[in-house]
Protein backbone atom coordinates (compact mmCIF):
# COMPACT_ATOMS: atom_id res chain seq x y z
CA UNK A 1 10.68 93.32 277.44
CA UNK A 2 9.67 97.09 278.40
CA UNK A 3 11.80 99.42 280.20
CA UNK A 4 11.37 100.32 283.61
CA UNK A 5 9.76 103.77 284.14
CA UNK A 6 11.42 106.36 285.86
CA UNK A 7 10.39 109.01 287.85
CA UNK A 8 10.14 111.43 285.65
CA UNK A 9 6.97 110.08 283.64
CA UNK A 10 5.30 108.04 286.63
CA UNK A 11 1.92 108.85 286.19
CA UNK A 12 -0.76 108.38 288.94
CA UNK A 13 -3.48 106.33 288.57
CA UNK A 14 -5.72 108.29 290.59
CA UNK A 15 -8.75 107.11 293.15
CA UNK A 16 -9.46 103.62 292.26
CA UNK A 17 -12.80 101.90 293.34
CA UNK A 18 -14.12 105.34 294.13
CA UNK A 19 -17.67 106.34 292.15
CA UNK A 20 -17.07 109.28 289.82
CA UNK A 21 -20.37 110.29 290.85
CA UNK A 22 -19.24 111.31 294.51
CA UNK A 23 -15.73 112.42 293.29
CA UNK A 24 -17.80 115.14 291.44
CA UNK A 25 -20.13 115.90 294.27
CA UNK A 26 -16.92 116.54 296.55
CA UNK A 27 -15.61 119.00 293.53
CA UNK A 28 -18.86 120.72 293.31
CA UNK A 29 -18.51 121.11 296.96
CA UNK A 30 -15.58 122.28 297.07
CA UNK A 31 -15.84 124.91 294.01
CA UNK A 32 -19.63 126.16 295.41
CA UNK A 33 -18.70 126.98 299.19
CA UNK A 34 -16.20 129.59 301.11
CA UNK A 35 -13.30 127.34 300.71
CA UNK A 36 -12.24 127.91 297.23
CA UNK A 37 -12.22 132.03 297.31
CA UNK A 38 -10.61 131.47 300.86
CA UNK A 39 -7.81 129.11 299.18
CA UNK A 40 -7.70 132.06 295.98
CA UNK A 41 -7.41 134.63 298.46
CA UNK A 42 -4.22 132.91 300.20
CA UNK A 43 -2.88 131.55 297.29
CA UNK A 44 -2.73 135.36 295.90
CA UNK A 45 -1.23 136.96 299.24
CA UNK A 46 1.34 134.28 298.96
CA UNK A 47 2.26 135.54 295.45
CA UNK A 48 1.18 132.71 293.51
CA UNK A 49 -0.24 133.35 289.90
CA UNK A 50 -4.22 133.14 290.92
CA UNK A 51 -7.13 133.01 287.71
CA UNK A 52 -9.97 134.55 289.12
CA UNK A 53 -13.42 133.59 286.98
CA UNK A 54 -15.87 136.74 286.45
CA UNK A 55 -19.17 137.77 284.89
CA UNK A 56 -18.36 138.55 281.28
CA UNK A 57 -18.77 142.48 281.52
CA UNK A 58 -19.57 142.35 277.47
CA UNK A 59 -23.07 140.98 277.13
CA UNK A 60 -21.98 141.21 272.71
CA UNK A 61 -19.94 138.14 273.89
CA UNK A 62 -23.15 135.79 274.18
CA UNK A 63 -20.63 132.60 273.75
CA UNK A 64 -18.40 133.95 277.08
CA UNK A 65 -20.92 133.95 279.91
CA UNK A 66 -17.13 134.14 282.02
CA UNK A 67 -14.19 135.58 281.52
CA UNK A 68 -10.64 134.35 283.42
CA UNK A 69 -9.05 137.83 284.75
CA UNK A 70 -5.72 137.63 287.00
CA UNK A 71 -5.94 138.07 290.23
CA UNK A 72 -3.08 140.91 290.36
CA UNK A 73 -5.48 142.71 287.84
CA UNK A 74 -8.61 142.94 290.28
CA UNK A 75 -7.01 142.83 293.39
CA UNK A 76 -3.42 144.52 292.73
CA UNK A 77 -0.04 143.34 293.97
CA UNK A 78 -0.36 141.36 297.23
CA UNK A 79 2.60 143.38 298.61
CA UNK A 80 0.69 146.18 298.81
CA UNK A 81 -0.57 146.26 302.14
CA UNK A 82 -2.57 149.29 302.01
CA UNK A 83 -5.04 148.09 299.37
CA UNK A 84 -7.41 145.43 300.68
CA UNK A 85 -9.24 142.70 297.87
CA UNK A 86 -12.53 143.01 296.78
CA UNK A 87 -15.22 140.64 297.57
CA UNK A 88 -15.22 137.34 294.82
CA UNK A 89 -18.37 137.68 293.00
């Protein structure tokens, strides 16, 4: 007989009966439109740690089309009120 889990490893198992197909057309959705740099943007003001994905500015770096930059690095420290975020490229 097994032991009974606990809930400290329960692990989901997720959407069942849903097609992965339209699970990944509601990510690409999501990741394509306004909503994800709008969710970045409050995530960042909140002070949360927020990955920001760029252009590679080093076109040696052929195998890196995109780099992952913090978001305190572009955009500074979200307690400073003064500076306003760039636009999300």
């Amino acid at each position: 007989m097994g032991k009974k889990s606990t809930g400290k490893t329960y692990v989901s198992a997720g959407l069942v009966g849903v097609d992965k197909k339209i699970s990944n057309k509601i990510r690409a959705e999501h990741m394509h439109n306004g909503d994800r740099a709008l969710a970045q943007r409050a995530a960042w003001k909140a002070g949360k740690n927020v990955v920001l994905t760029l252009p590679n500015g080093n076109t040696k770096e052929t195998n890196k089309p995109f780099i992952k930059v913090p978001a305190k690095q572009v955009w500074g420290d979200p307690r400073d009120s003064s500076r306003r975020p760039a636009p999300v490229a």
